[in-house]
PDB file of N, CA and C in Angstrom:
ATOM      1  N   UNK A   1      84.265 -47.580  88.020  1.00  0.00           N
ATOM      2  CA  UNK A   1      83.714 -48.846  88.479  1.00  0.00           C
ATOM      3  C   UNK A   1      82.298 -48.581  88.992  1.00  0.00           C
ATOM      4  N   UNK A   2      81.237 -49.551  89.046  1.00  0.00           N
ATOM      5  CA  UNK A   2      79.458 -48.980  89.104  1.00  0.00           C
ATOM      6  C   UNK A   2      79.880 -49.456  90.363  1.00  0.00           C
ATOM      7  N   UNK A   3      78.931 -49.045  91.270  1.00  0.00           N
ATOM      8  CA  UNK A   3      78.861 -49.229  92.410  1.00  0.00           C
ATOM      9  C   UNK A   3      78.311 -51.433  92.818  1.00  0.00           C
ATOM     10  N   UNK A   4      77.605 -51.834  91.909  1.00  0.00           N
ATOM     11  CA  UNK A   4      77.285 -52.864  92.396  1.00  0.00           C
ATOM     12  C   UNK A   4      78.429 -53.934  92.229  1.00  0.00           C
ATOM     13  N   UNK A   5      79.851 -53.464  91.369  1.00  0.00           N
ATOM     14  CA  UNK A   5      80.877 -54.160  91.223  1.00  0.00           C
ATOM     15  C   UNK A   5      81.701 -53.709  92.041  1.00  0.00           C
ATOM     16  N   UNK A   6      81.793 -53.030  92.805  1.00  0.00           N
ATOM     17  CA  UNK A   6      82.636 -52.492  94.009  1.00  0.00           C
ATOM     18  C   UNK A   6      81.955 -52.971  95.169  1.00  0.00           C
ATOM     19  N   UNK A   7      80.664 -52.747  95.441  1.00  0.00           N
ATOM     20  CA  UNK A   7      80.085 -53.708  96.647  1.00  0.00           C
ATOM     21  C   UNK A   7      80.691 -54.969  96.655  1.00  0.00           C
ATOM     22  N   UNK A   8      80.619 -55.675  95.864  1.00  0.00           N
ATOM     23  CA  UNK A   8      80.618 -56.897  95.078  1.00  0.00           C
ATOM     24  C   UNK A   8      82.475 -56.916  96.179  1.00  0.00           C
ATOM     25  N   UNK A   9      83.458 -56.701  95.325  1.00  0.00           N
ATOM     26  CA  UNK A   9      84.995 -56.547  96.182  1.00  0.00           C
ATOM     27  C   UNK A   9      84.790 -56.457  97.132  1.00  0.00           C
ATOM     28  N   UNK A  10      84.187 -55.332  97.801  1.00  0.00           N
ATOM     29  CA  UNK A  10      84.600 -54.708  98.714  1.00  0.00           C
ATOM     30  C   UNK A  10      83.789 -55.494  99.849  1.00  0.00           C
ATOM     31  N   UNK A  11      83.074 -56.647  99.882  1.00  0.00           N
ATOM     32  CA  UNK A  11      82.298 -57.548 100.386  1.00  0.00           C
ATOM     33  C   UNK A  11      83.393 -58.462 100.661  1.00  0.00           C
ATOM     34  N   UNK A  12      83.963 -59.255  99.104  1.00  0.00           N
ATOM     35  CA  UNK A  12      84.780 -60.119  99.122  1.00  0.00           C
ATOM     36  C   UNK A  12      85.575 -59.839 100.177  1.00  0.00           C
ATOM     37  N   UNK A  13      86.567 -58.297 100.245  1.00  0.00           N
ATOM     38  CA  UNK A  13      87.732 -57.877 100.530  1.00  0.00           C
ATOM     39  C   UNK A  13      87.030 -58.072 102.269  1.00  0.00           C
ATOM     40  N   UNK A  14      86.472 -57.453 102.565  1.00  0.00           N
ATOM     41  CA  UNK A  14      86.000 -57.213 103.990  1.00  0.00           C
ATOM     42  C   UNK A  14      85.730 -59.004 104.348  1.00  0.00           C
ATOM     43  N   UNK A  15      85.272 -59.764 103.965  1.00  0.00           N
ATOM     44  CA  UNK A  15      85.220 -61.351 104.018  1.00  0.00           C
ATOM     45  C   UNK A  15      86.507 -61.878 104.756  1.00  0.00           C
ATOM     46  N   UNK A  16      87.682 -61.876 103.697  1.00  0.00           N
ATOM     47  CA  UNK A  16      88.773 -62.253 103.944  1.00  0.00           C
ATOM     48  C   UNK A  16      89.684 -61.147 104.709  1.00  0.00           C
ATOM     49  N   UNK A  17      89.165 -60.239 105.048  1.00  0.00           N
ATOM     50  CA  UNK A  17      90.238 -59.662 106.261  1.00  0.00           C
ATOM     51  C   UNK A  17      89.408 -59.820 107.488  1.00  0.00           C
ATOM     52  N   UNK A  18      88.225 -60.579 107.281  1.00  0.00           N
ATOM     53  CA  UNK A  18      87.885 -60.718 108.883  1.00  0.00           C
ATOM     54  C   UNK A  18      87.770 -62.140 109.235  1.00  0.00           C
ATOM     55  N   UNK A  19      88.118 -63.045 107.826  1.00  0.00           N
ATOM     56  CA  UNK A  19      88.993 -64.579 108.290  1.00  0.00           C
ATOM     57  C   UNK A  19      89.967 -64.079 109.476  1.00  0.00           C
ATOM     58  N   UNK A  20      90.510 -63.487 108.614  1.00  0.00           N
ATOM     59  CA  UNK A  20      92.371 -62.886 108.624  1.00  0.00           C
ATOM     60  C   UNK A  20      92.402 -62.787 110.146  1.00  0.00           C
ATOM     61  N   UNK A  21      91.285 -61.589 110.254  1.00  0.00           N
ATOM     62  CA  UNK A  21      91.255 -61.192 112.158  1.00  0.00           C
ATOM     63  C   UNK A  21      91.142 -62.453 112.952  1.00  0.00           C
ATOM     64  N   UNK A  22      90.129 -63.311 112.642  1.00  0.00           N
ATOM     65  CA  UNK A  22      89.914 -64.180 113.644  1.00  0.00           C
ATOM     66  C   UNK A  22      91.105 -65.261 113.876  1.00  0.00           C
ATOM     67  N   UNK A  23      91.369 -65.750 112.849  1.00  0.00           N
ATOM     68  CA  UNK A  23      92.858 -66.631 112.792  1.00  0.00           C
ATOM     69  C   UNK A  23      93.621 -65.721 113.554  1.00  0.00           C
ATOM     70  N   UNK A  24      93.986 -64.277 113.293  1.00  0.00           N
ATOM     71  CA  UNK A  24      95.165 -63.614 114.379  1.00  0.00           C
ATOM     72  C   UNK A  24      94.429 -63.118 115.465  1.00  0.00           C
ATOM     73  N   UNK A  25      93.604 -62.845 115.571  1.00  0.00           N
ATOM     74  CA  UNK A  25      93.236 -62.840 117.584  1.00  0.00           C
ATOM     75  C   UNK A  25      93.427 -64.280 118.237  1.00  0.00           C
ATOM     76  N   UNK A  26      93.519 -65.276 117.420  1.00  0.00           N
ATOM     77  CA  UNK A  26      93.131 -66.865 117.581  1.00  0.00           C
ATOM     78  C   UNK A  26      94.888 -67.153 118.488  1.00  0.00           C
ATOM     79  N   UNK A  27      95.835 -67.112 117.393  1.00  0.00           N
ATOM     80  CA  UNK A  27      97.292 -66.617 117.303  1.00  0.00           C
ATOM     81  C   UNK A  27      97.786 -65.725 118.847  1.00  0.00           C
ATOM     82  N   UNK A  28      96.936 -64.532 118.587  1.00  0.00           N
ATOM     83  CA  UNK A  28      97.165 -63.599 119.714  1.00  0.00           C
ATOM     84  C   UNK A  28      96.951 -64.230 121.405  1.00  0.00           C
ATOM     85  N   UNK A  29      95.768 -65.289 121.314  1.00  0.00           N
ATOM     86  CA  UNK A  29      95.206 -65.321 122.944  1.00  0.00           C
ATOM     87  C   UNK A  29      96.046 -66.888 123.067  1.00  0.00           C
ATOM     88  N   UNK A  30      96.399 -67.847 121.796  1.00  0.00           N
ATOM     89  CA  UNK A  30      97.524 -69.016 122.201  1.00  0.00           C
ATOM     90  C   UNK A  30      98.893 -68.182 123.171  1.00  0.00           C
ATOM     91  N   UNK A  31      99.157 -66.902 122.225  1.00  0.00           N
ATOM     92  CA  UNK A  31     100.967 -66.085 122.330  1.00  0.00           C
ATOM     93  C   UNK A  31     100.047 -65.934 124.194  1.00  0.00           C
ATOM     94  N   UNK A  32      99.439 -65.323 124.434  1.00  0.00           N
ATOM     95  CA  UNK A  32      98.808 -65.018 125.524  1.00  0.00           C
ATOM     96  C   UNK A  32      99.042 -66.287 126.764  1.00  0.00           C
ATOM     97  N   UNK A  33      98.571 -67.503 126.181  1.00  0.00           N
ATOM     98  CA  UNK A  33      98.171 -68.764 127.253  1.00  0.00           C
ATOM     99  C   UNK A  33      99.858 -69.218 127.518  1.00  0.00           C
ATOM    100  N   UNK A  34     100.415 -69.682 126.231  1.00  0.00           N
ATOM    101  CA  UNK A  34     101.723 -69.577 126.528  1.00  0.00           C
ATOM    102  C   UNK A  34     102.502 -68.869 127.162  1.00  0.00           C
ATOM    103  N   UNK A  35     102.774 -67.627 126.860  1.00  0.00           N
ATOM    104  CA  UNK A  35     103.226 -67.195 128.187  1.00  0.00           C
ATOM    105  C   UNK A  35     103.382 -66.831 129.203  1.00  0.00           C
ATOM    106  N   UNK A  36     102.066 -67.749 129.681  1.00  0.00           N
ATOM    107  CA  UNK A  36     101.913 -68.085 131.240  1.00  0.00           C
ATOM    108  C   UNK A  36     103.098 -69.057 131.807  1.00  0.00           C
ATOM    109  N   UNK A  37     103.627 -69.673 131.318  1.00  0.00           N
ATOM    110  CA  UNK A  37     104.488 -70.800 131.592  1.00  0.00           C
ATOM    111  C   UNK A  37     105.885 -70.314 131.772  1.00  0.00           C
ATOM    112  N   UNK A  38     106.842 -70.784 132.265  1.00  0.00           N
ATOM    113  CA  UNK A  38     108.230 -70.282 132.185  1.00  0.00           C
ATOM    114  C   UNK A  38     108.749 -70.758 131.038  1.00  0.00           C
ATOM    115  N   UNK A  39     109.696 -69.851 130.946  1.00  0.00           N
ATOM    116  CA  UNK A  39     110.264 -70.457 129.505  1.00  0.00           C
ATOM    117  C   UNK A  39     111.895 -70.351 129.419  1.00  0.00           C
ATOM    118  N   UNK A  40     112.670 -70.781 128.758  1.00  0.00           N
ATOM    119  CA  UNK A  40     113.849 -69.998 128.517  1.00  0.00           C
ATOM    120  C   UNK A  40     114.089 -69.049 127.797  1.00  0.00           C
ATOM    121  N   UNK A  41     114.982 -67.750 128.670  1.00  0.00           N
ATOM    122  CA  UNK A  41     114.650 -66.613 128.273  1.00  0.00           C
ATOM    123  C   UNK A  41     115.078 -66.437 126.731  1.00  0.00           C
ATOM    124  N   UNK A  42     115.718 -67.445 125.974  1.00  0.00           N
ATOM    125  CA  UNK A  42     115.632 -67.099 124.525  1.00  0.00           C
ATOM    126  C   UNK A  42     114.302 -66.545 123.690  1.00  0.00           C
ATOM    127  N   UNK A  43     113.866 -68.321 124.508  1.00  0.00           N
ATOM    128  CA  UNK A  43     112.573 -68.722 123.790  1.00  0.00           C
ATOM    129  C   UNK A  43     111.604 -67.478 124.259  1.00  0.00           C
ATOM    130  N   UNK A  44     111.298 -66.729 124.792  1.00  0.00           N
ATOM    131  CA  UNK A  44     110.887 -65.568 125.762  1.00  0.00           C
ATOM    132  C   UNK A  44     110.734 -64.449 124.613  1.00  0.00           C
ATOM    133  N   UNK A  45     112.307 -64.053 124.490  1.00  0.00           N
ATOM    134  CA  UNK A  45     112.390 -63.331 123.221  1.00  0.00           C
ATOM    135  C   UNK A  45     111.766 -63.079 121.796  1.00  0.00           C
ATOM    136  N   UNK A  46     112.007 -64.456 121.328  1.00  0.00           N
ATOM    137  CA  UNK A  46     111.214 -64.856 120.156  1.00  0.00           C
ATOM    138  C   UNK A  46     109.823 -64.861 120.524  1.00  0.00           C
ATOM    139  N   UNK A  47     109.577 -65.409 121.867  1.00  0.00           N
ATOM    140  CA  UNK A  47     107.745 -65.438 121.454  1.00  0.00           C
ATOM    141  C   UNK A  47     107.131 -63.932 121.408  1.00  0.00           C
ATOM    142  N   UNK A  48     107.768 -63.462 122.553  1.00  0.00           N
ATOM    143  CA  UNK A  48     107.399 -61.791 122.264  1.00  0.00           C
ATOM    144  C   UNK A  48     107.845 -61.177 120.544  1.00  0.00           C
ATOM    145  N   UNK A  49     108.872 -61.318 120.577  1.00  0.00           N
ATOM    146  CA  UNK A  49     108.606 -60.650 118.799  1.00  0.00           C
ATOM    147  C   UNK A  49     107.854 -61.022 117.792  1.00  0.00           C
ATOM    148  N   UNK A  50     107.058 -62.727 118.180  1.00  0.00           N
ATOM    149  CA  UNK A  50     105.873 -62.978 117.378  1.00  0.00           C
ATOM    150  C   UNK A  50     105.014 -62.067 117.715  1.00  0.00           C
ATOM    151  N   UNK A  51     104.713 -61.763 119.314  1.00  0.00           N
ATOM    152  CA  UNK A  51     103.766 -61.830 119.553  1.00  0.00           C
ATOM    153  C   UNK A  51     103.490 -59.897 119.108  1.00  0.00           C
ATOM    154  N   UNK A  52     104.346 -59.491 118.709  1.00  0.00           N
ATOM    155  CA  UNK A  52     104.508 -57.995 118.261  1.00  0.00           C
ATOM    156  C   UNK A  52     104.325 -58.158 116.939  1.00  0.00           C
ATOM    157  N   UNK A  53     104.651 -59.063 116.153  1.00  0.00           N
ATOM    158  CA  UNK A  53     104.335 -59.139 114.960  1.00  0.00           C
ATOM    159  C   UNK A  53     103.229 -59.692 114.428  1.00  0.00           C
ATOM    160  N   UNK A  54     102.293 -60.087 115.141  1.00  0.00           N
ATOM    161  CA  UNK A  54     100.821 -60.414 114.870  1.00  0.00           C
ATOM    162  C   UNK A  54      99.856 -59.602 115.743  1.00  0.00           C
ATOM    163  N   UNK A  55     100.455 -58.177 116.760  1.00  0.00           N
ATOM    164  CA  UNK A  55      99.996 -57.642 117.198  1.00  0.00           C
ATOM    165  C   UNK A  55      99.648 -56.547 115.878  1.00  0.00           C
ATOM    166  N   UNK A  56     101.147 -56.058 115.331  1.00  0.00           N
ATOM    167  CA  UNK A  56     100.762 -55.307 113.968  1.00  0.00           C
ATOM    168  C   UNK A  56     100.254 -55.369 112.849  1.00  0.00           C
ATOM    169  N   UNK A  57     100.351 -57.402 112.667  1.00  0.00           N
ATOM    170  CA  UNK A  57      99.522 -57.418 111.542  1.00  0.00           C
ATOM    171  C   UNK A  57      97.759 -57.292 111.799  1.00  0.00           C
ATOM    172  N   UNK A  58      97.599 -57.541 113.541  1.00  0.00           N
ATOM    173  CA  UNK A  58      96.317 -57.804 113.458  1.00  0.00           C
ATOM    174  C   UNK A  58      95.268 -56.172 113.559  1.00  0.00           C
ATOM    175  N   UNK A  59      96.480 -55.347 114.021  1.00  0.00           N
ATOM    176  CA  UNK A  59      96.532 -53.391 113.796  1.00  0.00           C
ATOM    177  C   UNK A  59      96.028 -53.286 112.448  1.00  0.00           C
ATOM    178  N   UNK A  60      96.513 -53.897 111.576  1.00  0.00           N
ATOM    179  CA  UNK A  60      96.593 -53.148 109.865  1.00  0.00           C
ATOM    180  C   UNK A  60      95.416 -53.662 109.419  1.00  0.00           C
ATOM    181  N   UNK A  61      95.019 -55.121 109.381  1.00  0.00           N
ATOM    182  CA  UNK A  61      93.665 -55.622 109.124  1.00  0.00           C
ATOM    183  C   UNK A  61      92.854 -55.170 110.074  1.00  0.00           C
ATOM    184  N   UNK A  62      92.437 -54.666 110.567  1.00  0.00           N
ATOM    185  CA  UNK A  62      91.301 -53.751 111.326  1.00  0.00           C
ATOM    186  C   UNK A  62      91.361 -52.645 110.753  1.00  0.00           C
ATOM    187  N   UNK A  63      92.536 -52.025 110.655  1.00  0.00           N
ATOM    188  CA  UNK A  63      92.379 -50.764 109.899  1.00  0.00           C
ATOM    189  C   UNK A  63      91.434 -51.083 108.244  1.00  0.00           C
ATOM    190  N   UNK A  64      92.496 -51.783 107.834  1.00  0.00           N
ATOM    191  CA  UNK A  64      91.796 -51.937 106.213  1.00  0.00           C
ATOM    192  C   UNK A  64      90.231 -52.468 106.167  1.00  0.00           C
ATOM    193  N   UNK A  65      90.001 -53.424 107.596  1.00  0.00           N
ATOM    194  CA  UNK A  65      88.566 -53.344 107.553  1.00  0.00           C
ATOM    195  C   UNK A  65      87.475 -52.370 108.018  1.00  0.00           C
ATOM    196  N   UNK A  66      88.001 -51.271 108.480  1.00  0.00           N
ATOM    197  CA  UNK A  66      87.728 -50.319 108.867  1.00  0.00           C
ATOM    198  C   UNK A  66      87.363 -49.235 107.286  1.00  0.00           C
ATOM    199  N   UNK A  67      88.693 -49.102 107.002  1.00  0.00           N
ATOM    200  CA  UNK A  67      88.150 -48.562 105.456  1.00  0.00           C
ATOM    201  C   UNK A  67      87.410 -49.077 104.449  1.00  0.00           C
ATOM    202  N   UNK A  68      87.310 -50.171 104.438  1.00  0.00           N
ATOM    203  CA  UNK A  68      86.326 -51.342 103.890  1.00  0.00           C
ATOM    204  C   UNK A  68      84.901 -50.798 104.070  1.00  0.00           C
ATOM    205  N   UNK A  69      84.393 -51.121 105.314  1.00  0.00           N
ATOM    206  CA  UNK A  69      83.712 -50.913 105.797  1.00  0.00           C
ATOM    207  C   UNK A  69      82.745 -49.056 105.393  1.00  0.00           C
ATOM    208  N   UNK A  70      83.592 -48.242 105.156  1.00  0.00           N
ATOM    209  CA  UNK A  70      83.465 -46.932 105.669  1.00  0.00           C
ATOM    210  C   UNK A  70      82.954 -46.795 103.866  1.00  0.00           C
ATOM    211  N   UNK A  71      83.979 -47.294 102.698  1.00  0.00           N
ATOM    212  CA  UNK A  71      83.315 -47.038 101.289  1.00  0.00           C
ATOM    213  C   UNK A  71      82.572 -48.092 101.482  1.00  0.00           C
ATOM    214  N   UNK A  72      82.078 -48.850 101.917  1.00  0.00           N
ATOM    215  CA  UNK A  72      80.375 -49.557 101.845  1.00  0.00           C
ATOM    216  C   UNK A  72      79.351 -48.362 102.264  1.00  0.00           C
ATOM    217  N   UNK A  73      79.860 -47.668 103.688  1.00  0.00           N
ATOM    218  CA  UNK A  73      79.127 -47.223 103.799  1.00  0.00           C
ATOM    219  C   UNK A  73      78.385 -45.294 103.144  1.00  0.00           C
ATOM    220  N   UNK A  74      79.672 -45.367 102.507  1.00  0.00           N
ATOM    221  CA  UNK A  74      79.628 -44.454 100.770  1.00  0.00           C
ATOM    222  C   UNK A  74      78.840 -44.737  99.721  1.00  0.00           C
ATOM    223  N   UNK A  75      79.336 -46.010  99.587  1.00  0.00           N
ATOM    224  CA  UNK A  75      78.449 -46.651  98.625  1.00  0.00           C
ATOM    225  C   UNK A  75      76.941 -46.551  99.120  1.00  0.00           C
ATOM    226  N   UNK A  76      75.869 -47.028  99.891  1.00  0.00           N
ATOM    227  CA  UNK A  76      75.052 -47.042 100.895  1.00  0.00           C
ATOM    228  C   UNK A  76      74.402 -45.183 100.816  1.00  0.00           C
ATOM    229  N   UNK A  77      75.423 -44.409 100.934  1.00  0.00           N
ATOM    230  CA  UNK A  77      74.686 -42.772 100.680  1.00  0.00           C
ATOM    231  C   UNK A  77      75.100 -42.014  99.873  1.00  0.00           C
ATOM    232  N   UNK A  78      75.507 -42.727  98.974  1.00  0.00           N
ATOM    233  CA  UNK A  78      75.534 -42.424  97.382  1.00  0.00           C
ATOM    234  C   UNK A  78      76.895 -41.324  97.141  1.00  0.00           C
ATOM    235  N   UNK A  79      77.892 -41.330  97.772  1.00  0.00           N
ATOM    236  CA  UNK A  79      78.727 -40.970  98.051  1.00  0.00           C
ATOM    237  C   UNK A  79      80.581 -41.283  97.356  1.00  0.00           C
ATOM    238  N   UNK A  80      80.257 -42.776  97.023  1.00  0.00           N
ATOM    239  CA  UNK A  80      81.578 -43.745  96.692  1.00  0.00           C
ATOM    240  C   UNK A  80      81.946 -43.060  95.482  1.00  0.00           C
ATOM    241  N   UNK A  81      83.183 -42.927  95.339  1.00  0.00           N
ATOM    242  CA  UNK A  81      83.631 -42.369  94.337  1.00  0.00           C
ATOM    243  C   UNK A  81      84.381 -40.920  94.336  1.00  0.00           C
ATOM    244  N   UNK A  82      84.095 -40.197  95.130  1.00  0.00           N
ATOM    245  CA  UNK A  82      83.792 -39.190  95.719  1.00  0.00           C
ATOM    246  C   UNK A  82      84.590 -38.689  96.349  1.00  0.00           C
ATOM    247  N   UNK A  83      86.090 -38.089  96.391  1.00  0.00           N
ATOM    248  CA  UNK A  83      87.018 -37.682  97.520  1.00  0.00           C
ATOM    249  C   UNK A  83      86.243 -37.066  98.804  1.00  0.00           C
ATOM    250  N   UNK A  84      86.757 -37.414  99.837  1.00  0.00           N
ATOM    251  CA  UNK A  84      86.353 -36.996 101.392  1.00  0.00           C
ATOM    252  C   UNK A  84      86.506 -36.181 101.827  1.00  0.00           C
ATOM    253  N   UNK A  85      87.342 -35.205 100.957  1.00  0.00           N
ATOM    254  CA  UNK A  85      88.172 -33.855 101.480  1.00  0.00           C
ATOM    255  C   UNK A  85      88.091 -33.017 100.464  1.00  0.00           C
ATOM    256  N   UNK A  86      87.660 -33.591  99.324  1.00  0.00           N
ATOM    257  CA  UNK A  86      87.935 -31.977  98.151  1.00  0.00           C
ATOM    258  C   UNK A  86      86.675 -32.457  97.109  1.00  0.00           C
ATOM    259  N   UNK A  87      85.781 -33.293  97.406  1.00  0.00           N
ATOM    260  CA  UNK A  87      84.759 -33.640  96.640  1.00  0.00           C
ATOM    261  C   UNK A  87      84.855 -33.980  95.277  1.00  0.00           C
ATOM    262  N   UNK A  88      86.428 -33.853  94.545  1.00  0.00           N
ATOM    263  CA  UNK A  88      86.586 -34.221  93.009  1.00  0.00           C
ATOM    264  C   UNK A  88      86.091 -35.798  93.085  1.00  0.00           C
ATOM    265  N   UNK A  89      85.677 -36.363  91.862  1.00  0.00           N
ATOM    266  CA  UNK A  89      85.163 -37.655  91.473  1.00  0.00           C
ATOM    267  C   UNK A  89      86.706 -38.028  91.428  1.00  0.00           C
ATOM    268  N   UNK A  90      86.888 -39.269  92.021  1.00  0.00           N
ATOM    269  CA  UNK A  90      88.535 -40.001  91.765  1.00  0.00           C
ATOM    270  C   UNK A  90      88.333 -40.554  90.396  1.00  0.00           C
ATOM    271  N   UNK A  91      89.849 -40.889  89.942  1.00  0.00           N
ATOM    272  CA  UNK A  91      89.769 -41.315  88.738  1.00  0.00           C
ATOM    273  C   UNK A  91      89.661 -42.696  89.010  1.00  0.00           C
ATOM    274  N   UNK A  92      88.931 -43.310  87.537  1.00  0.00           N
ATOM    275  CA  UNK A  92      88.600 -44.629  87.607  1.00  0.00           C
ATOM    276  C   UNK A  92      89.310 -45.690  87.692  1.00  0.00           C
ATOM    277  N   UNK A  93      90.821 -45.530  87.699  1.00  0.00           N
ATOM    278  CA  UNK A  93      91.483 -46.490  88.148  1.00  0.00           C
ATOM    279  C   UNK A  93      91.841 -47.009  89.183  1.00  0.00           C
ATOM    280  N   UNK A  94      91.910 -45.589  89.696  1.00  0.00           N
ATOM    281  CA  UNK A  94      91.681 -45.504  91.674  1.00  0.00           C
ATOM    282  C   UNK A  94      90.914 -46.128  92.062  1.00  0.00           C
ATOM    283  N   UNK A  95      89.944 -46.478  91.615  1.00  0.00           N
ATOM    284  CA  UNK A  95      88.942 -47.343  93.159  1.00  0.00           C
ATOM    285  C   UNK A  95      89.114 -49.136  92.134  1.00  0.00           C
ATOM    286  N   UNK A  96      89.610 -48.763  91.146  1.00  0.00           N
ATOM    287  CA  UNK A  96      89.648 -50.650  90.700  1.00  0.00           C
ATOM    288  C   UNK A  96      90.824 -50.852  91.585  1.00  0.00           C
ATOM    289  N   UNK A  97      91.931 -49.844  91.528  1.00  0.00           N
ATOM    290  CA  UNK A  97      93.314 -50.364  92.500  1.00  0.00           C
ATOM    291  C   UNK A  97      92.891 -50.835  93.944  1.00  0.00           C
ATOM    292  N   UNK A  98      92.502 -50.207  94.247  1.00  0.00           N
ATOM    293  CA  UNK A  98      91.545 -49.758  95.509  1.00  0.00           C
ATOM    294  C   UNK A  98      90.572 -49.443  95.840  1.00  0.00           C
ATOM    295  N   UNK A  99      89.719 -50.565  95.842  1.00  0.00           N
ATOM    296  CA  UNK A  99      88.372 -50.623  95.748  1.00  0.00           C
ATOM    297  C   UNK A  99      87.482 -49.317  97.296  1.00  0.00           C
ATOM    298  N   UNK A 100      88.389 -49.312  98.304  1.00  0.00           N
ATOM    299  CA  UNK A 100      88.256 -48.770  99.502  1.00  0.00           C
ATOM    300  C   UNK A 100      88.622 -47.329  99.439  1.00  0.00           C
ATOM    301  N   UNK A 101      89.220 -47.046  98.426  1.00  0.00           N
ATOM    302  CA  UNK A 101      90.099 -45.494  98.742  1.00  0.00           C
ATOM    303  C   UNK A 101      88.999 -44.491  98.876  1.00  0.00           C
ATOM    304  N   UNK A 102      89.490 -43.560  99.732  1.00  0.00           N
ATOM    305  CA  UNK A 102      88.109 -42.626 100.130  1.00  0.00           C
ATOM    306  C   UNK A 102      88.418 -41.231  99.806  1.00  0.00           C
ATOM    307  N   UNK A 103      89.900 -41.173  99.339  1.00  0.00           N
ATOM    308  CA  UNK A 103      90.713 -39.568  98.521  1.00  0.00           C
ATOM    309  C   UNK A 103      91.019 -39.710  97.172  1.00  0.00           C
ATOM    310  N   UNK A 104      90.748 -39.049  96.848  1.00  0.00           N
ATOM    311  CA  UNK A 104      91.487 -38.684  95.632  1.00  0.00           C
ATOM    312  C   UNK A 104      93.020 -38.872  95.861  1.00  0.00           C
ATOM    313  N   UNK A 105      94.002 -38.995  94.459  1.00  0.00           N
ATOM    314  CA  UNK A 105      95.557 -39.467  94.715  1.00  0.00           C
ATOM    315  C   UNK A 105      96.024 -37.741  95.433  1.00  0.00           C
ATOM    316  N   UNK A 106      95.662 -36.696  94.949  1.00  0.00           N
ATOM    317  CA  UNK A 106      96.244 -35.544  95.297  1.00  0.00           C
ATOM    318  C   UNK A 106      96.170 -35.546  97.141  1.00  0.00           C
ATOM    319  N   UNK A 107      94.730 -35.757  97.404  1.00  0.00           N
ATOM    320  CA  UNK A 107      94.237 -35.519  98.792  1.00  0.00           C
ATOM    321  C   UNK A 107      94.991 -36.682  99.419  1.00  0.00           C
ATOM    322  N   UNK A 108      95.026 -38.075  98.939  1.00  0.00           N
ATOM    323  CA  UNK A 108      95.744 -38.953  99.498  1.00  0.00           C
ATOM    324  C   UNK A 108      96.987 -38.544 100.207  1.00  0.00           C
ATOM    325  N   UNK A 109      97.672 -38.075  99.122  1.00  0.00           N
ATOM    326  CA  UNK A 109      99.447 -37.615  99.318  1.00  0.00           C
ATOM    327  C   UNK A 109      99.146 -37.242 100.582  1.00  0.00           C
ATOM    328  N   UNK A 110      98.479 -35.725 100.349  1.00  0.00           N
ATOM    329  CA  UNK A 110      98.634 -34.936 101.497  1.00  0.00           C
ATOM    330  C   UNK A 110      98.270 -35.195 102.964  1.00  0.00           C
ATOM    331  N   UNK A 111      97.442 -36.038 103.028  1.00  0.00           N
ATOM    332  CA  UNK A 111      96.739 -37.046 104.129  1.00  0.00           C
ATOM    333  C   UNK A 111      97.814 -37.876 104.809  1.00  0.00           C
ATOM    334  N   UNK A 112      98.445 -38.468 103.858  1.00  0.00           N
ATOM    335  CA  UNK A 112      99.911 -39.408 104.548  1.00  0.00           C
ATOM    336  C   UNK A 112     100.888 -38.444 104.393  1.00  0.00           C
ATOM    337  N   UNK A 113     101.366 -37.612 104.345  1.00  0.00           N
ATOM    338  CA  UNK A 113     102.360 -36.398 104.633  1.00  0.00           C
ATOM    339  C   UNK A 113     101.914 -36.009 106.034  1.00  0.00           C
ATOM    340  N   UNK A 114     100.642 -35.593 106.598  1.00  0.00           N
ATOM    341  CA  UNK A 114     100.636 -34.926 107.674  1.00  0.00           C
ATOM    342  C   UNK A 114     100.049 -36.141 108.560  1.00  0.00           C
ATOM    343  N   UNK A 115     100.317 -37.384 108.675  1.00  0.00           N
ATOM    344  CA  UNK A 115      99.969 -38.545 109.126  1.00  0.00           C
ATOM    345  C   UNK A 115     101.754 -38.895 109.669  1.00  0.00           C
ATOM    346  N   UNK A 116     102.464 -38.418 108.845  1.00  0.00           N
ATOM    347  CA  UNK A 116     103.663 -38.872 109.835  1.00  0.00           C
ATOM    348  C   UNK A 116     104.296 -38.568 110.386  1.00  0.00           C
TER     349      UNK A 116
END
């Protein structure tokens, strides 16, 4: 993929995950105002497990805009394309899947193996 068609995504992509953020911090500080109030402790329950479940979704979109962000800034020092850890050129299907990926699939593996 040339670099000005991956800017191009990876613009788009970074666009719509920072809709994404603002709608869920938006989400996050209502779960917040609400439960200032008493509630019944059902209702208590449930709002907290929303409020855990838009805590993680709003975790993962920061992350992904975070990697977003990081192959722009690859792209930017001529770098994109480029594994981060073993310098092989990724293959070209890799960055159409994933316009953001910053390993190669080998380096990937091993990256989420010692990540958990």
């Amino acid at each position: 993929m040339d670099t000005a068609t991956a800017r191009k995504r990876l613009e788009e992509i970074r666009a719509g995950l920072e809709r994404s953020i603002a709608v869920l911090k938006g989400e996050q500080e209502l779960d917040e105002r609400v439960s200032d109030y008493p509630q019944d402790p059902a209702d208590a329950g449930a709002n907290l497990s929303e409020s855990e479940r838009t805590q993680a979704v709003l975790h993962v979109a920061r992350t992904q805009r975070s990697e977003v962000l990081d192959a722009l800034r690859r792209i930017e020092q001529g770098t994109y394309g480029t594994c981060v850890d073993c310098g092989a050129g990724g293959p070209e299907g890799r960055l159409e899947a994933r316009p953001e990926a910053a390993r190669c699939v080998s380096c990937q593996a091993k990256w989420a193996r010692l990540r958990r």
